[in-house]
N, C-alpha and C. Protein backbone atom coordinates (compact mmCIF):
# COMPACT_ATOMS: atom_id res chain seq x y z
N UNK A 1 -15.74 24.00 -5.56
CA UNK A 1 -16.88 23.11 -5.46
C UNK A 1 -17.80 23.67 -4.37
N UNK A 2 -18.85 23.76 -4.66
CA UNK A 2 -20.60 24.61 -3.45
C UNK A 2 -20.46 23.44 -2.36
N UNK A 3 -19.83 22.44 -2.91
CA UNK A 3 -21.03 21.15 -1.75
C UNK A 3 -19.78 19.94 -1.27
N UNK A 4 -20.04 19.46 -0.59
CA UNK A 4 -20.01 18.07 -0.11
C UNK A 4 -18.38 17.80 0.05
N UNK A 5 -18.09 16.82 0.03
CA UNK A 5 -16.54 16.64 0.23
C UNK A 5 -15.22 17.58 0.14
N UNK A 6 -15.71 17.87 -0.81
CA UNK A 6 -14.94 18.93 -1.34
C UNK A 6 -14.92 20.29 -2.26
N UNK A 7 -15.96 20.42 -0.61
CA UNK A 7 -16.41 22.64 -0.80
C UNK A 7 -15.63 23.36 -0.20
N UNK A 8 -15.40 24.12 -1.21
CA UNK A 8 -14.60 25.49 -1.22
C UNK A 8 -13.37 25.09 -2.17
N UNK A 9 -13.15 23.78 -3.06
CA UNK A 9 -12.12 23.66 -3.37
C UNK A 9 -12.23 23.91 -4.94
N UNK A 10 -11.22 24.64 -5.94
CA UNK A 10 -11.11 24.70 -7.53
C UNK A 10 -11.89 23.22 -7.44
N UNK A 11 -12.48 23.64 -8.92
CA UNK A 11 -12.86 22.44 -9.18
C UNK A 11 -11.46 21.43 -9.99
N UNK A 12 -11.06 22.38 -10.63
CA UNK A 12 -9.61 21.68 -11.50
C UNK A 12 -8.75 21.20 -10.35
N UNK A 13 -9.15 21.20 -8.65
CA UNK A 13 -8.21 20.47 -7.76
C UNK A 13 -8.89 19.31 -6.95
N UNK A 14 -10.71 18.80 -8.07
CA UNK A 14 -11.16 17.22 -7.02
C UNK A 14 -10.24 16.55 -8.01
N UNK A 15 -10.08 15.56 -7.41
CA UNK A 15 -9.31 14.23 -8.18
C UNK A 15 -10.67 13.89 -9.05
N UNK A 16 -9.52 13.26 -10.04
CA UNK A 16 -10.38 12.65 -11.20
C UNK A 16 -10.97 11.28 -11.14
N UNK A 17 -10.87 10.64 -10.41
CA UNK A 17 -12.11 9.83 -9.94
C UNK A 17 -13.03 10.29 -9.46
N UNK A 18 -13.42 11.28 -8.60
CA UNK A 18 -14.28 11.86 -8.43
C UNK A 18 -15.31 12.28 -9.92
N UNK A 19 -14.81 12.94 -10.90
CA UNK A 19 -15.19 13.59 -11.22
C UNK A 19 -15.66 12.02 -12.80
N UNK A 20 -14.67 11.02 -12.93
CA UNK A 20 -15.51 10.20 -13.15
C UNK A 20 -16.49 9.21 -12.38
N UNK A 21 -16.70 9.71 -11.79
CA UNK A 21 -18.32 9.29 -10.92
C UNK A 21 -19.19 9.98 -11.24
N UNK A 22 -19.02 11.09 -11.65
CA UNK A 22 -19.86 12.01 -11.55
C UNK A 22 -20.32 11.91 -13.30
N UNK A 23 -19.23 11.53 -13.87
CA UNK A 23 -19.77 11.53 -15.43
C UNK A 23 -19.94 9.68 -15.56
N UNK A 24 -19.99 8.97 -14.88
CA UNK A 24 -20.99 7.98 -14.65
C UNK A 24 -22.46 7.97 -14.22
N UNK A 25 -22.52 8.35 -13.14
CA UNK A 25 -23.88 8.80 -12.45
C UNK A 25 -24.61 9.70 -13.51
N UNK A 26 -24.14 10.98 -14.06
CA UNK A 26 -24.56 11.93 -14.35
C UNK A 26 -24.05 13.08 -14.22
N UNK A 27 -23.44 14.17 -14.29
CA UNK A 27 -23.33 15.51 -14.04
C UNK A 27 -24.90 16.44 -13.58
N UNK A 28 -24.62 17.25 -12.19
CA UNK A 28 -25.59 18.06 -12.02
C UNK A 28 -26.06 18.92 -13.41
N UNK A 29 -27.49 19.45 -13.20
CA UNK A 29 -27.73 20.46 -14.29
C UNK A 29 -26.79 21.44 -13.95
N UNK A 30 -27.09 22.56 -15.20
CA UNK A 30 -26.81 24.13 -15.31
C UNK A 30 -24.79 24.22 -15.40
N UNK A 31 -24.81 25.08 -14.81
CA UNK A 31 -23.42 25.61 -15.08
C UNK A 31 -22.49 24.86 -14.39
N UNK A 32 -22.55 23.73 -13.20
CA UNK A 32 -21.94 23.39 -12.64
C UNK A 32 -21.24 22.29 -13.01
N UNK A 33 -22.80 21.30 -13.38
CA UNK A 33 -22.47 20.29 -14.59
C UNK A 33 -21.62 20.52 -15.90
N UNK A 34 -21.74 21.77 -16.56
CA UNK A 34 -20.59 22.34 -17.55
C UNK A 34 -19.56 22.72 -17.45
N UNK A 35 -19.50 22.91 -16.14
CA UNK A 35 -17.93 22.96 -15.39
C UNK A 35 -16.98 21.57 -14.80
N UNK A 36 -18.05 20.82 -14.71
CA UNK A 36 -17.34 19.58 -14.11
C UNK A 36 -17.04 18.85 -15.40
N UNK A 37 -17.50 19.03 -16.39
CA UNK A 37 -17.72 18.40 -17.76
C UNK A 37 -16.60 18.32 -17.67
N UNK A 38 -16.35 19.74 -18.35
CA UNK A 38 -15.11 20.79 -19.01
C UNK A 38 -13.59 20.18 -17.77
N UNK A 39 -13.75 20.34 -17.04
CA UNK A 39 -12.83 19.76 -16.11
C UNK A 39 -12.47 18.38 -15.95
N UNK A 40 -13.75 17.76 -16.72
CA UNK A 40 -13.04 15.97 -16.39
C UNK A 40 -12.33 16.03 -17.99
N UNK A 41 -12.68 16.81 -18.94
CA UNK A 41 -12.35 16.81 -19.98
C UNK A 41 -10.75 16.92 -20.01
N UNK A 42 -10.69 18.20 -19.29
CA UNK A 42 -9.29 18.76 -19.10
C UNK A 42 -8.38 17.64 -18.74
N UNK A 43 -8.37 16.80 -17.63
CA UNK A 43 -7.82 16.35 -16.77
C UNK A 43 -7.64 15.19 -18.21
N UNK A 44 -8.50 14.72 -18.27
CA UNK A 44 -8.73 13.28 -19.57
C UNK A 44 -7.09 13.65 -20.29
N UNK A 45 -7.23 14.45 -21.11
CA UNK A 45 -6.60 14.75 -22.04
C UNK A 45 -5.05 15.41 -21.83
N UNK A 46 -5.12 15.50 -20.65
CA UNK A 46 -3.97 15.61 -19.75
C UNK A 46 -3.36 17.49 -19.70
N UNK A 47 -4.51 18.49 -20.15
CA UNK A 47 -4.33 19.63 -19.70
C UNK A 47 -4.26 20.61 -18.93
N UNK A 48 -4.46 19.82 -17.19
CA UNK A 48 -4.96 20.44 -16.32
C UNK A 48 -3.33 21.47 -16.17
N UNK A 49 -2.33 21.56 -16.06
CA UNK A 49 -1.02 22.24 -16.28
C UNK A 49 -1.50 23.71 -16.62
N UNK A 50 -2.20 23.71 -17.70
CA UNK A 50 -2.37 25.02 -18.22
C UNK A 50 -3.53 25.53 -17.55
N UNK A 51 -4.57 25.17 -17.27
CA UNK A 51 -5.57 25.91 -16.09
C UNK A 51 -4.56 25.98 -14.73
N UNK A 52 -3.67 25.68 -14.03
CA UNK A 52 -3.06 25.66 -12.80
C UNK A 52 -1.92 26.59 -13.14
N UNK A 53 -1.61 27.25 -14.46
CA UNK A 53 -0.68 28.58 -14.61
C UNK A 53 -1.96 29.88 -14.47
N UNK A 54 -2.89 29.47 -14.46
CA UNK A 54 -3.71 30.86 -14.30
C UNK A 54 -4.27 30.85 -12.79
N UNK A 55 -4.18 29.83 -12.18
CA UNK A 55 -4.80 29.83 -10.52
C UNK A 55 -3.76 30.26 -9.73
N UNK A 56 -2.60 29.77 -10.03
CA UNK A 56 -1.53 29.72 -8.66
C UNK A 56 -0.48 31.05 -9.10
């Protein structure tokens, strides 16, 4: 994450409340917003497991 609470961290490691706030409010434009998408998506559907075999 670039900013705020939680910069410098994977994005696949803000908690998912966070990240539904963010798809309440809105998602930023551009690529970041398509990343946070894609990541609340992940988490939703309960796949974050398989992005965390390619980080760690």
């Amino acid at each position: 994450m670039p900013f705020g609470k939680y910069k410098d961290r994977y994005l696949i490691d803000l908690p998912e409340a966070y990240l539904v706030w963010f798809r309440q409010k809105g998602f930023p434009e551009g690529k970041l917003g398509r990343y946070l998408q894609e990541v609340h998506e992940l988490k939703v559907n309960g796949l974050e497991p398989l992005v965390r075999k390619f980080i760690r």
